[in-house]
PDB file of N, CA and C in Angstrom:
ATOM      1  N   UNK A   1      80.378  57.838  72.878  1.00  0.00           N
ATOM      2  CA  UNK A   1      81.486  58.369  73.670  1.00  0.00           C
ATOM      3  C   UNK A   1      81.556  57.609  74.992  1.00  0.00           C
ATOM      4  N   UNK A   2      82.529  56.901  74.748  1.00  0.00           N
ATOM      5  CA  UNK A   2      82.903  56.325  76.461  1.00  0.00           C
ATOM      6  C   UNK A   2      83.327  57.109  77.457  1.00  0.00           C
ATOM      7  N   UNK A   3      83.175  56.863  78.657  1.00  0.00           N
ATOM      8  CA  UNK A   3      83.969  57.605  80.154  1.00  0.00           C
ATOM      9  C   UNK A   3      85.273  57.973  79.801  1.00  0.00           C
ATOM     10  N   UNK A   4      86.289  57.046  79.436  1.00  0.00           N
ATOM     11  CA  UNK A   4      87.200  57.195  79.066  1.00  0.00           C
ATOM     12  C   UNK A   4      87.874  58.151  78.281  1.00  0.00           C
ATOM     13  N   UNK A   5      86.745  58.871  77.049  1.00  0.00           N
ATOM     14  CA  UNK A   5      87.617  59.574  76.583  1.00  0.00           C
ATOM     15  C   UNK A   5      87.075  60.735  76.854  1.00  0.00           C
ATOM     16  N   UNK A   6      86.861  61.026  78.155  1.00  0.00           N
ATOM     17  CA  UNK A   6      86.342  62.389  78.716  1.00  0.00           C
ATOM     18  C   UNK A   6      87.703  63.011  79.717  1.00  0.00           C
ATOM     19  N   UNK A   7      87.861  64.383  79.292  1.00  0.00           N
ATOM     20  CA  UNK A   7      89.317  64.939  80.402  1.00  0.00           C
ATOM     21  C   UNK A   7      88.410  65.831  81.308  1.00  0.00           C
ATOM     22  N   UNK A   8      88.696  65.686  82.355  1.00  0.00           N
ATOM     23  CA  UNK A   8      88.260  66.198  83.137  1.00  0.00           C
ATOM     24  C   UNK A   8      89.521  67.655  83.560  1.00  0.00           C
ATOM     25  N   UNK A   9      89.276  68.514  83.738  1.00  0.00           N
ATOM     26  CA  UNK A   9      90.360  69.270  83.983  1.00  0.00           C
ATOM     27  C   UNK A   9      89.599  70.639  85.243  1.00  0.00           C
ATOM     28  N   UNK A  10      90.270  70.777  86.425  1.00  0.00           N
ATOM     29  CA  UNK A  10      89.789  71.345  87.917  1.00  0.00           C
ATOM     30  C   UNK A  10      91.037  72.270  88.221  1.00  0.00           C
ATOM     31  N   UNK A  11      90.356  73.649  87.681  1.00  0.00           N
ATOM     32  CA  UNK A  11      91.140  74.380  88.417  1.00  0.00           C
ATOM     33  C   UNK A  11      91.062  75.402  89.528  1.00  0.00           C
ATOM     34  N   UNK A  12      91.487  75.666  90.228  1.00  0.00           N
ATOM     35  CA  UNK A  12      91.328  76.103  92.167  1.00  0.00           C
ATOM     36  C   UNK A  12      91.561  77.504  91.768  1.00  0.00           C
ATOM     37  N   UNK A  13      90.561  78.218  92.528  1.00  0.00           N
ATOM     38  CA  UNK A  13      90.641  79.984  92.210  1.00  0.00           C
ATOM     39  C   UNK A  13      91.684  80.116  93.797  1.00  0.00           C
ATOM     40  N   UNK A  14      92.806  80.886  92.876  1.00  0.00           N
ATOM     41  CA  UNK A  14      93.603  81.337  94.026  1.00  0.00           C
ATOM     42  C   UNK A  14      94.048  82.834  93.704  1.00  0.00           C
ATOM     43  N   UNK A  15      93.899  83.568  95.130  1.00  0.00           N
ATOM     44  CA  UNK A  15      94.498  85.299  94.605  1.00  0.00           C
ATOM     45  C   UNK A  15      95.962  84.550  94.815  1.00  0.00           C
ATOM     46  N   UNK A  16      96.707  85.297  93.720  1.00  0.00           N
ATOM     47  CA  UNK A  16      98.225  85.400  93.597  1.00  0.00           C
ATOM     48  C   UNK A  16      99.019  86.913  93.858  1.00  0.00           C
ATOM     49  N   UNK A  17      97.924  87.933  93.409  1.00  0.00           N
ATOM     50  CA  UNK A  17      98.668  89.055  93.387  1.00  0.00           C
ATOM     51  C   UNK A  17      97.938  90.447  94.353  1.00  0.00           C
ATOM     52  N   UNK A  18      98.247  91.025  95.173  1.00  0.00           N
ATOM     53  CA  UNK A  18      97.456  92.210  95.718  1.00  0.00           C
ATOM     54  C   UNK A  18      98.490  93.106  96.295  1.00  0.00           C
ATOM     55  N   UNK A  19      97.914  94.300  95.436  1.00  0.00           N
ATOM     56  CA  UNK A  19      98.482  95.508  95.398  1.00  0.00           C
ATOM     57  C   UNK A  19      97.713  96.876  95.731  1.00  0.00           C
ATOM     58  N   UNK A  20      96.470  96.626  96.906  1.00  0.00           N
ATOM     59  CA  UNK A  20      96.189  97.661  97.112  1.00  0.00           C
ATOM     60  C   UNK A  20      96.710  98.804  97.193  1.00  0.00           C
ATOM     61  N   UNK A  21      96.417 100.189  96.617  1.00  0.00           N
ATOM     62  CA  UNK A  21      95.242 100.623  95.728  1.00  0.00           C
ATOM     63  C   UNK A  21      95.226 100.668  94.634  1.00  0.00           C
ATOM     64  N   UNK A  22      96.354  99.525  93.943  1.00  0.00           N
ATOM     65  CA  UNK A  22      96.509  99.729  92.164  1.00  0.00           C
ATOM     66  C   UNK A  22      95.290  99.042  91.897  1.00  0.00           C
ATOM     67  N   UNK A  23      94.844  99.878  90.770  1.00  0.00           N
ATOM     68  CA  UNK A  23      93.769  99.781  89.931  1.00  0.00           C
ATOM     69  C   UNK A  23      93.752  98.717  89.128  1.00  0.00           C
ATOM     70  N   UNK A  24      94.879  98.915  88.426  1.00  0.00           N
ATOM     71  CA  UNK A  24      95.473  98.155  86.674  1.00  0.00           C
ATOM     72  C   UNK A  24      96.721  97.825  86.965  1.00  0.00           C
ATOM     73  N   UNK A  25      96.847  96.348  86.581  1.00  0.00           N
ATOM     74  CA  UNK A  25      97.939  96.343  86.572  1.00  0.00           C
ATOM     75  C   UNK A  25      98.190  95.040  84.753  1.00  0.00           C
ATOM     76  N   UNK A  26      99.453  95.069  84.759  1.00  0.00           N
ATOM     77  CA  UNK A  26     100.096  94.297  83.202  1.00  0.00           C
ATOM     78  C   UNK A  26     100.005  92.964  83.410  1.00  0.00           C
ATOM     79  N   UNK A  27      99.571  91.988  82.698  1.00  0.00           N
ATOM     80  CA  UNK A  27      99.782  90.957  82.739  1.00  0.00           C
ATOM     81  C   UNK A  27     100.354  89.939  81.250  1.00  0.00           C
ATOM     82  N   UNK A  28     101.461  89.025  81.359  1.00  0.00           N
ATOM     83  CA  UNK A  28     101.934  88.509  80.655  1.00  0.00           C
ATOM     84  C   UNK A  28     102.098  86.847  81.342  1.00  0.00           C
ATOM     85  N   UNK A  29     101.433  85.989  80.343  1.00  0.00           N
ATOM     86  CA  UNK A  29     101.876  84.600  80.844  1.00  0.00           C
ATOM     87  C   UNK A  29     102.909  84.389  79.671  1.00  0.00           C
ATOM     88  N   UNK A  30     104.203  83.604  80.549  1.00  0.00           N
ATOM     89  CA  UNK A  30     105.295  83.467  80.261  1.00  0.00           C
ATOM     90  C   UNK A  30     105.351  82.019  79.808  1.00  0.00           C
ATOM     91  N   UNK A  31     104.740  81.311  80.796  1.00  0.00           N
ATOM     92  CA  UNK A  31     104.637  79.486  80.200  1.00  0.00           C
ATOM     93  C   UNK A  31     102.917  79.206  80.310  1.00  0.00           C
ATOM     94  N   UNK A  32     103.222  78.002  80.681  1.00  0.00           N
ATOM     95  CA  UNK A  32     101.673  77.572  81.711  1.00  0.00           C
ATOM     96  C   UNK A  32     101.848  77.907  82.525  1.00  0.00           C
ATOM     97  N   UNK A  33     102.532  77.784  83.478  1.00  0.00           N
ATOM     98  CA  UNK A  33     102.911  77.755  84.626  1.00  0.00           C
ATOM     99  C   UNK A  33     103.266  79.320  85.474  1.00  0.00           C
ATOM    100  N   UNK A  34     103.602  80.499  84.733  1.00  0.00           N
ATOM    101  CA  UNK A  34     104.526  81.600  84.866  1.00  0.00           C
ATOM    102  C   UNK A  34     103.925  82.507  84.097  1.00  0.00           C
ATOM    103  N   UNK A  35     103.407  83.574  85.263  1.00  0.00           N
ATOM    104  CA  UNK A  35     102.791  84.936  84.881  1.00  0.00           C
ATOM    105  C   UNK A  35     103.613  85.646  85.687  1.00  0.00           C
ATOM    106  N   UNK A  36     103.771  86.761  84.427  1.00  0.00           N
ATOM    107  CA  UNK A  36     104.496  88.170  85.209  1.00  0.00           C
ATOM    108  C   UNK A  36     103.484  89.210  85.055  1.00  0.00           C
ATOM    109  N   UNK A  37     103.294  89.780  86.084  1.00  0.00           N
ATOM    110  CA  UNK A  37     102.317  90.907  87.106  1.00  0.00           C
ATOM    111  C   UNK A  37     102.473  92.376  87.184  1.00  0.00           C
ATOM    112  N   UNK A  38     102.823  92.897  86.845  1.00  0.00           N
ATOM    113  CA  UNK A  38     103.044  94.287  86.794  1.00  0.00           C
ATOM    114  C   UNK A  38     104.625  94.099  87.215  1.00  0.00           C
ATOM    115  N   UNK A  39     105.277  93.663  86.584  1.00  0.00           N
ATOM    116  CA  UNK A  39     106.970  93.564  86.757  1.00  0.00           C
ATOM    117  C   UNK A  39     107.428  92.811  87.856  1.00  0.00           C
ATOM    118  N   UNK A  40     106.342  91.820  88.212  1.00  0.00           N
ATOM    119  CA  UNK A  40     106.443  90.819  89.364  1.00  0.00           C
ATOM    120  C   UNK A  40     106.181  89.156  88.503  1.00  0.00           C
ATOM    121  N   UNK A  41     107.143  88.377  88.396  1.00  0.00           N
ATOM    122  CA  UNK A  41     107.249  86.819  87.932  1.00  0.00           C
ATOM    123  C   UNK A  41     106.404  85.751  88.889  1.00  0.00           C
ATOM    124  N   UNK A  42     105.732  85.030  89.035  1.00  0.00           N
ATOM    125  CA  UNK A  42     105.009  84.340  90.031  1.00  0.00           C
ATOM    126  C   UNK A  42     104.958  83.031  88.654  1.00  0.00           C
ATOM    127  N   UNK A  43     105.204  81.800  89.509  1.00  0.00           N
ATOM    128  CA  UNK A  43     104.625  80.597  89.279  1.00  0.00           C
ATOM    129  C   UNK A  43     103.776  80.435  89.940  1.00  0.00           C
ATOM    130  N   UNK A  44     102.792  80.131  89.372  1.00  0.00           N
ATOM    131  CA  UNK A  44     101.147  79.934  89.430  1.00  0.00           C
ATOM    132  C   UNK A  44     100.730  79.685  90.708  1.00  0.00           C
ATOM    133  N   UNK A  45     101.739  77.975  90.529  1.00  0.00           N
ATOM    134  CA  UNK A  45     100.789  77.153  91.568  1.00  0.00           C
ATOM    135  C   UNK A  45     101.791  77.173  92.927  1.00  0.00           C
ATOM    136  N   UNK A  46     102.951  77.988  93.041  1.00  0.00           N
ATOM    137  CA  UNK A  46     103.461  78.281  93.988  1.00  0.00           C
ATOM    138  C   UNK A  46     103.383  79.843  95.142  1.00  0.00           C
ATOM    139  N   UNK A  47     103.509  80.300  94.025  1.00  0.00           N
ATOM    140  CA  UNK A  47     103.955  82.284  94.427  1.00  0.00           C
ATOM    141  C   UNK A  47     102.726  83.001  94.559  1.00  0.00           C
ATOM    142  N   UNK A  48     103.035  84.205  95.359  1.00  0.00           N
ATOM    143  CA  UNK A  48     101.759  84.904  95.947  1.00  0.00           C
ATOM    144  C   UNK A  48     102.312  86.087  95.940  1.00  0.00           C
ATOM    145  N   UNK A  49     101.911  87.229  96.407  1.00  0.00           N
ATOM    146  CA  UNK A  49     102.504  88.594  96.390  1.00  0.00           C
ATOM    147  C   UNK A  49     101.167  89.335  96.882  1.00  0.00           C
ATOM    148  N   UNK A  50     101.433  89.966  98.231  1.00  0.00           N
ATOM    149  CA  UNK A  50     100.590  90.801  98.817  1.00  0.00           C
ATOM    150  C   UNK A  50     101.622  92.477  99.443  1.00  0.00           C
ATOM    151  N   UNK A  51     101.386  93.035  98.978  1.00  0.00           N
ATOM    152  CA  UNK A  51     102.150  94.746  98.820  1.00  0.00           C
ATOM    153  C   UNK A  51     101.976  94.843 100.446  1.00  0.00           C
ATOM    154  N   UNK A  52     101.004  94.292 100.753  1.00  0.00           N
ATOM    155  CA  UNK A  52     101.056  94.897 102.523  1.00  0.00           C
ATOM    156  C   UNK A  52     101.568  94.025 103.397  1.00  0.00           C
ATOM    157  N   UNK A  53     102.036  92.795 102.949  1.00  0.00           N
ATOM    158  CA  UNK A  53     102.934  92.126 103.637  1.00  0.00           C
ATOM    159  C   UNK A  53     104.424  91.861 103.786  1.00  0.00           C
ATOM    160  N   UNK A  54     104.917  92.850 104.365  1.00  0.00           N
ATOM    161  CA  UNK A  54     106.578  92.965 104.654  1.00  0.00           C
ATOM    162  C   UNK A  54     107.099  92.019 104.218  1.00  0.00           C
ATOM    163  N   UNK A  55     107.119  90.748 104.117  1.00  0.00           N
ATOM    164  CA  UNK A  55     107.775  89.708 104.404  1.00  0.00           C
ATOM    165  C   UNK A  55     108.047  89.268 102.672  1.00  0.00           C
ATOM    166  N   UNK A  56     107.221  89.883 101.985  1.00  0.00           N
ATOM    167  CA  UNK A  56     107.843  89.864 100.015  1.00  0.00           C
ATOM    168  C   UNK A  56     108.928  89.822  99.661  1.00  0.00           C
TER     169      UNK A  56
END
């Protein structure tokens, strides 16, 4: 096996979703890219959602 045919693949732990004090919430991935959250759509590597921040 050469270097070459090794994939290296790095992925970054990021919170996307917080909803203090929900317990449970639904999750559905829609693409790669696109999870919906307890009736909330977020692309991955863009979108965030924090319940205590007005600005949602």
């Amino acid at each position: 096996m050469t270097s070459s045919s090794i994939t290296y693949i790095y992925y970054k732990r990021k919170n996307i979703y917080r909803n203090y004090p929900q317990e449970t919430a639904t999750v559905k991935w829609i693409n790669d890219e696109t999870v919906e959250i307890s009736d909330h759509i977020f692309n991955v590597k863009q979108d965030t959602f924090n319940a205590n921040d007005r600005s949602n």
